[in-house]
PDB file of N, CA and C in Angstrom:
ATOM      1  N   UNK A   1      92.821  79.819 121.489  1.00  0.00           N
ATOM      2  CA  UNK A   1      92.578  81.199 121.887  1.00  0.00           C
ATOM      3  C   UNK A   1      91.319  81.265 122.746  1.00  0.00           C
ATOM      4  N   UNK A   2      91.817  81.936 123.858  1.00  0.00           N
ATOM      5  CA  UNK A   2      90.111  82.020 124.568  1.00  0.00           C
ATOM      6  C   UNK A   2      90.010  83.567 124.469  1.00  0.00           C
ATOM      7  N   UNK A   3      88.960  84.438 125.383  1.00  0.00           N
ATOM      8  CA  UNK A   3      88.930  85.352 125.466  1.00  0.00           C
ATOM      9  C   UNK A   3      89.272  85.965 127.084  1.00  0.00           C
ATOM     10  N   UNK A   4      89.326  85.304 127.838  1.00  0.00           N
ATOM     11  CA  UNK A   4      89.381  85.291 129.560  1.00  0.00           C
ATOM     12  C   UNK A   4      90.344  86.455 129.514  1.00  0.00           C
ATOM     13  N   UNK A   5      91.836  86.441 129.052  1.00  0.00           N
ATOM     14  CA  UNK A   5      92.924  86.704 129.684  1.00  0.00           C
ATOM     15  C   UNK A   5      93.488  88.292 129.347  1.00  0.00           C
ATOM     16  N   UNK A   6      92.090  88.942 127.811  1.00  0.00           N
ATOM     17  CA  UNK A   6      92.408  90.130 127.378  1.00  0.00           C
ATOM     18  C   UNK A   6      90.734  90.757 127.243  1.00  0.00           C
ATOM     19  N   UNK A   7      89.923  90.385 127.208  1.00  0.00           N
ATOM     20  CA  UNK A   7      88.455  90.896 127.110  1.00  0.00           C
ATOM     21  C   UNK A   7      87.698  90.124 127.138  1.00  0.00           C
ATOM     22  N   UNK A   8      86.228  89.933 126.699  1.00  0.00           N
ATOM     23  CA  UNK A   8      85.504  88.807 126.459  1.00  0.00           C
ATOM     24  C   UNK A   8      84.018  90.540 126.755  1.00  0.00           C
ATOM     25  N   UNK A   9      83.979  91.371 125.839  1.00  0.00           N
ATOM     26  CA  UNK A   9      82.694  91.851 126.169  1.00  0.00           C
ATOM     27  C   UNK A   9      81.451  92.010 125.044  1.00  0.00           C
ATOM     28  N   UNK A  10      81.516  92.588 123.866  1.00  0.00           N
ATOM     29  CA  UNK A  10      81.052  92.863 123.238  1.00  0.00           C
ATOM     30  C   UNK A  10      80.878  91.923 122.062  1.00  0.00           C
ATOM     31  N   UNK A  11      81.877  91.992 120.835  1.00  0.00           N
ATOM     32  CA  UNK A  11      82.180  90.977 119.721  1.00  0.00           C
ATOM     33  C   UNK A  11      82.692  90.049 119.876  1.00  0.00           C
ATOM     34  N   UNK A  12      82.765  88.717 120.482  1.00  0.00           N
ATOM     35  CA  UNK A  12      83.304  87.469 120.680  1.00  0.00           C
ATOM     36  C   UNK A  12      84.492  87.876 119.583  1.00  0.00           C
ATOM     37  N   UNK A  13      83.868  87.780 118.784  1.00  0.00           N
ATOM     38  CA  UNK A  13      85.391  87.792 117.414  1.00  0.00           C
ATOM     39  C   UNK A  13      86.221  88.616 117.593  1.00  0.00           C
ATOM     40  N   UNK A  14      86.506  90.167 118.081  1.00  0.00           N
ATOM     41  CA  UNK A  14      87.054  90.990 118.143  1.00  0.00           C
ATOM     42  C   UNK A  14      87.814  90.608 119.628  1.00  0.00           C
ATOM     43  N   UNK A  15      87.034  90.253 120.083  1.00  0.00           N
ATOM     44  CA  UNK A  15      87.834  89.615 121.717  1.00  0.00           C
ATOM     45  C   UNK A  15      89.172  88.496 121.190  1.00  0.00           C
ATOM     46  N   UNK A  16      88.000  87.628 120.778  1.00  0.00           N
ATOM     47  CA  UNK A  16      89.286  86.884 120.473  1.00  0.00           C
ATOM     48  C   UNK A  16      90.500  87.002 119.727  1.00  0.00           C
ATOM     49  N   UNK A  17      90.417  88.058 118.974  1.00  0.00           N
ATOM     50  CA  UNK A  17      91.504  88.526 117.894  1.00  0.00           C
ATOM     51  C   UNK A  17      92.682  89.105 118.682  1.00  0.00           C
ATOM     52  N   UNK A  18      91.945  89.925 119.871  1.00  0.00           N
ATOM     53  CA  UNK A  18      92.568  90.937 120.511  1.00  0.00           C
ATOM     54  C   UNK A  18      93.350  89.975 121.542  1.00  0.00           C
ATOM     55  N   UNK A  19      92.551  88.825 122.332  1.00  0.00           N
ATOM     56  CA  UNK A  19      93.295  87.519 122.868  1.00  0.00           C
ATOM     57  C   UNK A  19      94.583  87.266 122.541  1.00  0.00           C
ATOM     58  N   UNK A  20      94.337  87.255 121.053  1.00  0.00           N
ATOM     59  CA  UNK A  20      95.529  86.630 120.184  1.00  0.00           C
ATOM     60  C   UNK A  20      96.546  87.383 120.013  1.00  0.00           C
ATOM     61  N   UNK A  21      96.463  88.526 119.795  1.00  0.00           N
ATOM     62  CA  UNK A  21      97.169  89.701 120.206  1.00  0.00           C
ATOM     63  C   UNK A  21      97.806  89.966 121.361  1.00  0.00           C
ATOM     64  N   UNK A  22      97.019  89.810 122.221  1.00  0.00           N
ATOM     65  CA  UNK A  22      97.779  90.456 123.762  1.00  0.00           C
ATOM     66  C   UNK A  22      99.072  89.040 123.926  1.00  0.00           C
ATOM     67  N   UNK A  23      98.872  87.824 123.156  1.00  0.00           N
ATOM     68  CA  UNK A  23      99.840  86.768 123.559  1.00  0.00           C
ATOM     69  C   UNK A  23     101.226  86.781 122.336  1.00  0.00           C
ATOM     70  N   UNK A  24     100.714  88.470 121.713  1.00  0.00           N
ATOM     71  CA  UNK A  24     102.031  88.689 120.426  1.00  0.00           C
ATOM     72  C   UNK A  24     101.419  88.341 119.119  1.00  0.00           C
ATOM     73  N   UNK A  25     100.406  87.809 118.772  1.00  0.00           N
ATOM     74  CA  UNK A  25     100.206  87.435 117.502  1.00  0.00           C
ATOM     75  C   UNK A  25     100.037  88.892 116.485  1.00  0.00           C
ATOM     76  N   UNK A  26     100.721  89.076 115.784  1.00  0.00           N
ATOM     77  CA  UNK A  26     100.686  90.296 115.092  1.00  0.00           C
ATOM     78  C   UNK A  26      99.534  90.530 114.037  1.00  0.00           C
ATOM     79  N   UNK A  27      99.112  89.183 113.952  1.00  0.00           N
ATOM     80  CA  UNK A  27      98.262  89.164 112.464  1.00  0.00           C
ATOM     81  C   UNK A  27      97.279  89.078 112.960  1.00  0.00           C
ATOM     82  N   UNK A  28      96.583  88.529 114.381  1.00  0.00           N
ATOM     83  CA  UNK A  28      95.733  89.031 114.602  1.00  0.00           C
ATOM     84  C   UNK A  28      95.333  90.565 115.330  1.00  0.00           C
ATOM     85  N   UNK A  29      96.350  91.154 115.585  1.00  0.00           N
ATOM     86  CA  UNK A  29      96.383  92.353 115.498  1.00  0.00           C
ATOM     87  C   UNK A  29      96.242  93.341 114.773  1.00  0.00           C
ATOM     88  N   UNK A  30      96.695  93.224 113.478  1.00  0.00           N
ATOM     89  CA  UNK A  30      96.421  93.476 112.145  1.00  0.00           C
ATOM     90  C   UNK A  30      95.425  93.238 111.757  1.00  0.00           C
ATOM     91  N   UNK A  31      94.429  92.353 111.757  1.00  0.00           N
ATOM     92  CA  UNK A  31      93.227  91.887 111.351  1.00  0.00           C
ATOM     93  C   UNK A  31      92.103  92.742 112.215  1.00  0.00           C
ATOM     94  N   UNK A  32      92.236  92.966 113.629  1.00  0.00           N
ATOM     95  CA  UNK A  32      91.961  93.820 114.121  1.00  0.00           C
ATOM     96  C   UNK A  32      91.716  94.921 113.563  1.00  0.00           C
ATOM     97  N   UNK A  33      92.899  95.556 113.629  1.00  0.00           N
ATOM     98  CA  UNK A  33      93.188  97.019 113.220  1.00  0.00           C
ATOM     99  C   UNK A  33      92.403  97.219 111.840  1.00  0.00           C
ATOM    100  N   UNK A  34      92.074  96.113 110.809  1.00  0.00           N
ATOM    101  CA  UNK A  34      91.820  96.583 109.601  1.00  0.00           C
ATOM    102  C   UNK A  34      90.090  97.166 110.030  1.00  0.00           C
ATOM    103  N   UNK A  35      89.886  96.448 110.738  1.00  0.00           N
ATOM    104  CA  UNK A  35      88.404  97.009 110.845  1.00  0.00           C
ATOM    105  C   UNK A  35      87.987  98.037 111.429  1.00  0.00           C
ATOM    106  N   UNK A  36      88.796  99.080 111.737  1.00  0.00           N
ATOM    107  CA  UNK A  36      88.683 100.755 112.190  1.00  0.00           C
ATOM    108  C   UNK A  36      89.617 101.564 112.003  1.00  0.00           C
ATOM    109  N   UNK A  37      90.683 101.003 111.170  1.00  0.00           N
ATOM    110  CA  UNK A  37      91.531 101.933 110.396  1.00  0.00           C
ATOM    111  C   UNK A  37      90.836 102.783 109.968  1.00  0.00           C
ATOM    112  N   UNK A  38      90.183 103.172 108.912  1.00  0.00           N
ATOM    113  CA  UNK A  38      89.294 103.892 107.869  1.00  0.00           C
ATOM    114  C   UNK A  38      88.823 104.651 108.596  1.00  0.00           C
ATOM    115  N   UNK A  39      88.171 104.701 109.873  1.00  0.00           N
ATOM    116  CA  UNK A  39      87.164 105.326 110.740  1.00  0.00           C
ATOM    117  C   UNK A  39      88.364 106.028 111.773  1.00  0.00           C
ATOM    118  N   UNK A  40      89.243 105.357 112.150  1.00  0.00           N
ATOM    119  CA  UNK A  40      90.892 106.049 112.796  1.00  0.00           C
ATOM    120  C   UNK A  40      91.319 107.512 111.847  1.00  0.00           C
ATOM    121  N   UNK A  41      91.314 106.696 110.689  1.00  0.00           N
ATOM    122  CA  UNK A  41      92.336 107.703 109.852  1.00  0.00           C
ATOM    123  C   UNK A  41      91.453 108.909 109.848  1.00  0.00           C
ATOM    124  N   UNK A  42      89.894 109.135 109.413  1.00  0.00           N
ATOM    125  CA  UNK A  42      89.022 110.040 109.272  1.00  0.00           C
ATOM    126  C   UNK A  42      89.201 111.207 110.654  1.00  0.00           C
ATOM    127  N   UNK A  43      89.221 110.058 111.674  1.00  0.00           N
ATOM    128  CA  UNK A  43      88.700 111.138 112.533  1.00  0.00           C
ATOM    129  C   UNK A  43      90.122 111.786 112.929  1.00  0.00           C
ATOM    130  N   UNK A  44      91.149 111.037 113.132  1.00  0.00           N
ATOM    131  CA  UNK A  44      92.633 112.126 112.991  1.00  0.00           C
ATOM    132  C   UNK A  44      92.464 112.843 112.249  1.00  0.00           C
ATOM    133  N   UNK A  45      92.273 112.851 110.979  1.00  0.00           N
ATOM    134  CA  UNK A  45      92.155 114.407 110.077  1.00  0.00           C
ATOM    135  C   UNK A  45      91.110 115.210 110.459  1.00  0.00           C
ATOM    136  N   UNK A  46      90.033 114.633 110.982  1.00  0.00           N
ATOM    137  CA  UNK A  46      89.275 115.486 111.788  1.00  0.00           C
ATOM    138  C   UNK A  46      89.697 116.390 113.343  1.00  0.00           C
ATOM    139  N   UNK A  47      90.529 115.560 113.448  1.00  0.00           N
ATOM    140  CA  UNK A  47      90.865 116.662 114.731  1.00  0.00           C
ATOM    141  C   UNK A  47      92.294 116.971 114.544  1.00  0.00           C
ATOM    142  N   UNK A  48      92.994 117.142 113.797  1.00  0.00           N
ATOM    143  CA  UNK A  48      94.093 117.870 113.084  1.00  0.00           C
ATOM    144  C   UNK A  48      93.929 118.512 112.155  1.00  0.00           C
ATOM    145  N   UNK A  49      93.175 118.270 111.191  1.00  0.00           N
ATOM    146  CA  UNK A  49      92.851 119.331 110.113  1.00  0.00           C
ATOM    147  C   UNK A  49      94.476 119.028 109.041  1.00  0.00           C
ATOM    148  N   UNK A  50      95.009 118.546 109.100  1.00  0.00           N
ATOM    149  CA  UNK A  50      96.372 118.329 108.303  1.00  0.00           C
ATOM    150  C   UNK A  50      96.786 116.802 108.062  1.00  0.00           C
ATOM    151  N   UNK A  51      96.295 116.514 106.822  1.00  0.00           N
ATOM    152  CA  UNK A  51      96.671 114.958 106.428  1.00  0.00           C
ATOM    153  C   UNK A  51      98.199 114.256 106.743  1.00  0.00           C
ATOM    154  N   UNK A  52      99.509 115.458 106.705  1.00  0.00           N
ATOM    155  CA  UNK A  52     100.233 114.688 107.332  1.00  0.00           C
ATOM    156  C   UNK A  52     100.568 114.426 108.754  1.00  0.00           C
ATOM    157  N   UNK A  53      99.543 115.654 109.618  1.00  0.00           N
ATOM    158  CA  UNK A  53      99.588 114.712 111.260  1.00  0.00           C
ATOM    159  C   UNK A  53      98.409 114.211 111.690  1.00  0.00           C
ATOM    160  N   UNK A  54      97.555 113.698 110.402  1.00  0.00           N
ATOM    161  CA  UNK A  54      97.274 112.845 110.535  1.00  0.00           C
ATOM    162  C   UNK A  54      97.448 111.791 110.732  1.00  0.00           C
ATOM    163  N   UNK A  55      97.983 111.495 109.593  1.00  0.00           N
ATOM    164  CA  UNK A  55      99.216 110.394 109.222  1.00  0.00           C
ATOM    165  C   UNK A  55     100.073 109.780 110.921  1.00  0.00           C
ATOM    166  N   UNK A  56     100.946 110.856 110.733  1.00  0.00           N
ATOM    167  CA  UNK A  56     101.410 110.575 111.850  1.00  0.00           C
ATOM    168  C   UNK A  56     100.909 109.994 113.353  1.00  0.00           C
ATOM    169  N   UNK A  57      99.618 110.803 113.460  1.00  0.00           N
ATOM    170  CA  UNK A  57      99.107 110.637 115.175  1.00  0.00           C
ATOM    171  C   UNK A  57      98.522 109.311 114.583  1.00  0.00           C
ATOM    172  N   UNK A  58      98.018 108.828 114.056  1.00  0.00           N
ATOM    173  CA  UNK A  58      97.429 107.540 113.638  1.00  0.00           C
ATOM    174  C   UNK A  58      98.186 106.473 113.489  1.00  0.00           C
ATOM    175  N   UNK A  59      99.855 106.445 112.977  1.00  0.00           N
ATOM    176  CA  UNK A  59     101.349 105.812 113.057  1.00  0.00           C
ATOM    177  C   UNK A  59     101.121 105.577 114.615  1.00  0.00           C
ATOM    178  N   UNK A  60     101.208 106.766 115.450  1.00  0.00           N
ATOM    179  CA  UNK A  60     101.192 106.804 116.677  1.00  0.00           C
ATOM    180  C   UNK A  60     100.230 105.986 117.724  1.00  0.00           C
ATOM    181  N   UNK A  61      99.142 106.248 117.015  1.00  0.00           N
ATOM    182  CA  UNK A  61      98.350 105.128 118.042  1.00  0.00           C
ATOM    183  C   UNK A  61      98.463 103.961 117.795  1.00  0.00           C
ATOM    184  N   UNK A  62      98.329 103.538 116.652  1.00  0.00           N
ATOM    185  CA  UNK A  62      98.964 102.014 116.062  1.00  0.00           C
ATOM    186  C   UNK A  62      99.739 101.290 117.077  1.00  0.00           C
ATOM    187  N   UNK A  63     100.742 102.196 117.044  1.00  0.00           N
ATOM    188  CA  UNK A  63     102.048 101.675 117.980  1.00  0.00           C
ATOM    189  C   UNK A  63     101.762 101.890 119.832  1.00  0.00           C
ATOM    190  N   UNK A  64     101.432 102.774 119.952  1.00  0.00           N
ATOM    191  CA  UNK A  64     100.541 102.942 121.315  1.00  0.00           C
ATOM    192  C   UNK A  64      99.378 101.549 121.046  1.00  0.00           C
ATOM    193  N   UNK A  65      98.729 100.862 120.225  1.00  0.00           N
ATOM    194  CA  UNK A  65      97.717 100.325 120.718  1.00  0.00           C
ATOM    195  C   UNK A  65      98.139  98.981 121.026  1.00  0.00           C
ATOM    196  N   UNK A  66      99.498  98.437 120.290  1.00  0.00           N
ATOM    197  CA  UNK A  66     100.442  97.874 120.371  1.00  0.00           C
ATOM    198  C   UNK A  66     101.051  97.544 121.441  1.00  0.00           C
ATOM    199  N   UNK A  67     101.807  98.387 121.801  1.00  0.00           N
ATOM    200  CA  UNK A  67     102.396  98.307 123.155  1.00  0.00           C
ATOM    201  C   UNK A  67     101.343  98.562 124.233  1.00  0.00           C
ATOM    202  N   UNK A  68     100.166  99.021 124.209  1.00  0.00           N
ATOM    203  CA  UNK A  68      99.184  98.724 125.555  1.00  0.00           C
ATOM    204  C   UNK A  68      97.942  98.082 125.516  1.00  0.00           C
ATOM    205  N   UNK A  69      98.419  96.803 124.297  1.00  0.00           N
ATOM    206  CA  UNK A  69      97.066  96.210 123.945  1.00  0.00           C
ATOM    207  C   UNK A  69      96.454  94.880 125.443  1.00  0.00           C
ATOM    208  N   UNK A  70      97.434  94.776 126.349  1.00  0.00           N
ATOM    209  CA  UNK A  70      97.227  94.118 127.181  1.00  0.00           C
ATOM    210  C   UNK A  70      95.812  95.101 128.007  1.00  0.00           C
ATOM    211  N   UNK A  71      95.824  96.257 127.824  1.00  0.00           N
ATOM    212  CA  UNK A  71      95.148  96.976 128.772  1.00  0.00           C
ATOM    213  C   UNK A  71      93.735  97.226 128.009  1.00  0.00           C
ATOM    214  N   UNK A  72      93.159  96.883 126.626  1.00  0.00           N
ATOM    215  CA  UNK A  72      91.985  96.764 126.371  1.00  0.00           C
ATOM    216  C   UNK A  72      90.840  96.260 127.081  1.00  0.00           C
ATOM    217  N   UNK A  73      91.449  95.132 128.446  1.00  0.00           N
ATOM    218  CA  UNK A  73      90.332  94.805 128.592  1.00  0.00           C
ATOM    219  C   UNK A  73      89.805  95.396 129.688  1.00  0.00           C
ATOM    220  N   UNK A  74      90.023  96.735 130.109  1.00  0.00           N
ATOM    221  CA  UNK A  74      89.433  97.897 130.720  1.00  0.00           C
ATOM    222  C   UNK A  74      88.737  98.611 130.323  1.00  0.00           C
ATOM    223  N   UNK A  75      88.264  98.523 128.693  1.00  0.00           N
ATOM    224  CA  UNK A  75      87.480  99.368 127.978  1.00  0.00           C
ATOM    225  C   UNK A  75      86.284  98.070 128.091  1.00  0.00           C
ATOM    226  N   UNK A  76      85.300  99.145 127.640  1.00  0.00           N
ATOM    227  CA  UNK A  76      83.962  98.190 127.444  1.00  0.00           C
ATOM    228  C   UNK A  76      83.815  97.344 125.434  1.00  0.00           C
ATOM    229  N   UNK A  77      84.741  98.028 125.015  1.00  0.00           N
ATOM    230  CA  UNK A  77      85.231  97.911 123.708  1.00  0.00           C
ATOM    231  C   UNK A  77      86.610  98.164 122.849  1.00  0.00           C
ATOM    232  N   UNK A  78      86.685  97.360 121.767  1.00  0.00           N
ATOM    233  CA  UNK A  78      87.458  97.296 121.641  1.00  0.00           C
ATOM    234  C   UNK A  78      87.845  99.080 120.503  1.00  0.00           C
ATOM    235  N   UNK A  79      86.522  99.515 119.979  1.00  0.00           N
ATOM    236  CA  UNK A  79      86.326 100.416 119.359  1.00  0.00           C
ATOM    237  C   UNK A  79      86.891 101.545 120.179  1.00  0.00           C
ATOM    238  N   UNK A  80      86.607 101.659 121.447  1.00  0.00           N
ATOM    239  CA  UNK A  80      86.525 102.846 122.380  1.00  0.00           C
ATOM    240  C   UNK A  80      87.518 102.944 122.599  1.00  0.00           C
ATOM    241  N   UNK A  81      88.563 101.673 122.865  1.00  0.00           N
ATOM    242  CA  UNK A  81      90.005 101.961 123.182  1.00  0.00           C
ATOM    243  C   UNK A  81      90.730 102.282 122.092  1.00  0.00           C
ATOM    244  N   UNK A  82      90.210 102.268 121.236  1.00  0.00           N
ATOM    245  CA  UNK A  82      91.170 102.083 120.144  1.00  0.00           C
ATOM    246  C   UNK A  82      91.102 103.981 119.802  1.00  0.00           C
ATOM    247  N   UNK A  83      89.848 104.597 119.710  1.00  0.00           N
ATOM    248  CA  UNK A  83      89.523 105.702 119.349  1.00  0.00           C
ATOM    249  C   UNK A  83      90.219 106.377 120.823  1.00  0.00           C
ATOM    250  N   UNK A  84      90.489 106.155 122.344  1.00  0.00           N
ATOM    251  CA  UNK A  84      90.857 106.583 123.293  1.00  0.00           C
ATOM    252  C   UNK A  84      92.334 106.591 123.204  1.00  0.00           C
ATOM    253  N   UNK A  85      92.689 106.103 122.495  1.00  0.00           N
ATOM    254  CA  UNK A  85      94.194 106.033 122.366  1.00  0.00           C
ATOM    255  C   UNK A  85      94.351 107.102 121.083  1.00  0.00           C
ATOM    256  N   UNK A  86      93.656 106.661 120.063  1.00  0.00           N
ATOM    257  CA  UNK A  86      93.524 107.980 118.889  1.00  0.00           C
ATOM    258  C   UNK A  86      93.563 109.318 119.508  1.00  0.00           C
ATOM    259  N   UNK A  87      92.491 109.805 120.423  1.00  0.00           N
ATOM    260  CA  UNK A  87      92.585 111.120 120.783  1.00  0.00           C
ATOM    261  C   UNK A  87      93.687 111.559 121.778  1.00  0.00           C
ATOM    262  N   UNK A  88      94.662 110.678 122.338  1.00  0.00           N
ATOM    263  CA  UNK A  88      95.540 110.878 123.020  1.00  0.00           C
ATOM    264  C   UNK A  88      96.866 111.041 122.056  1.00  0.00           C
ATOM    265  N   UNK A  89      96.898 110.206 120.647  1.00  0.00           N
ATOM    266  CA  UNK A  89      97.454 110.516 119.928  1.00  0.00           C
ATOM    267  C   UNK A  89      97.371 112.138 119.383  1.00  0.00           C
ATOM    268  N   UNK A  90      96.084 112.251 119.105  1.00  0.00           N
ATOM    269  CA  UNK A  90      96.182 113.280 118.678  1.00  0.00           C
ATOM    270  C   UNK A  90      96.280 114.792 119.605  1.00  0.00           C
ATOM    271  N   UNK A  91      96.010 114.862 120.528  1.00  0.00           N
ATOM    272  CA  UNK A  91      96.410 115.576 121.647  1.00  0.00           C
ATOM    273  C   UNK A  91      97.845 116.030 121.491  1.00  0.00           C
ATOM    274  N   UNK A  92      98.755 114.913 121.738  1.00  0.00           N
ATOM    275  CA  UNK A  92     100.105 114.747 121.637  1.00  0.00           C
ATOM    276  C   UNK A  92     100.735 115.371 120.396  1.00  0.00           C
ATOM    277  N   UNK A  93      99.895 115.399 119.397  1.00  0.00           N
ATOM    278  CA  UNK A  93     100.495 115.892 117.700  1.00  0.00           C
ATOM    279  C   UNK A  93     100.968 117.382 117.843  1.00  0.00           C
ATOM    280  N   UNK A  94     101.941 117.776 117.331  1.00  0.00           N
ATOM    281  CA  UNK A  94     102.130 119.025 117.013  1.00  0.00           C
ATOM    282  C   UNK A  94     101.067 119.845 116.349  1.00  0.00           C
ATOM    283  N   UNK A  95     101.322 120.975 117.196  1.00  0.00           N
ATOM    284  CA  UNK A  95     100.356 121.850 116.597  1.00  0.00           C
ATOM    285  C   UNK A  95     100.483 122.232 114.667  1.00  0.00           C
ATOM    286  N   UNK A  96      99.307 122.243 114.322  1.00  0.00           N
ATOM    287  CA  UNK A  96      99.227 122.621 112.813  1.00  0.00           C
ATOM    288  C   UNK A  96      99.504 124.079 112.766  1.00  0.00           C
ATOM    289  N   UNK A  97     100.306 124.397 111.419  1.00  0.00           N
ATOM    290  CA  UNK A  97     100.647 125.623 111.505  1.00  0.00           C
ATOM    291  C   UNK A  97      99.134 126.363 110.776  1.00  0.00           C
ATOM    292  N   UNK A  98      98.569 127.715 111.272  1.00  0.00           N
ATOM    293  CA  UNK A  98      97.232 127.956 110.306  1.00  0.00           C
ATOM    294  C   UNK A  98      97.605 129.368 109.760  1.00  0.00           C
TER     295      UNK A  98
END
């Protein structure tokens, strides 16, 4: 695994995970993801206000970060893209009924 071909800016480790990722490795994708899930999930309920589209817009970026993880290495981080894709998720969410 190098880092050349998907990032190389900030966390060597997170680069390389994300490396491993952009070439399909799921588990390092997953391994990824575990380290801003928690901080993902928070701030979707923060800008939905409703735990189940939360839920959902957060399903949503997952899979959005997934299918455009080749394009991380346009962010200066791997945090920023990940939260830039969150708020596009959540944008996208149905409105909460109040």
């Amino acid at each position: 695994m190098t880092v050349s071909s998907c990032g190389g800016h900030d966390d060597p480790d997170e680069w390389v995970l994300l490396d491993a990722a952009c070439g399909g490795d799921e588990q390092a994708f997953g391994l990824l993801l575990e380290r801003y899930r928690p901080g993902l999930e928070e701030f979707c309920g923060l800008m939905l206000g409703d735990p189940q589209h939360a839920h959902d817009a957060m399903e949503e970026a997952v899979l959005t970060a997934w299918r455009e993880r080749g394009l991380a290495a346009t962010s200066p981080s791997v945090r920023m893209w990940l939260y830039r894709i969150a708020v596009r998720a959540c944008a996208e969410a149905p409105a909460c009924p109040r």
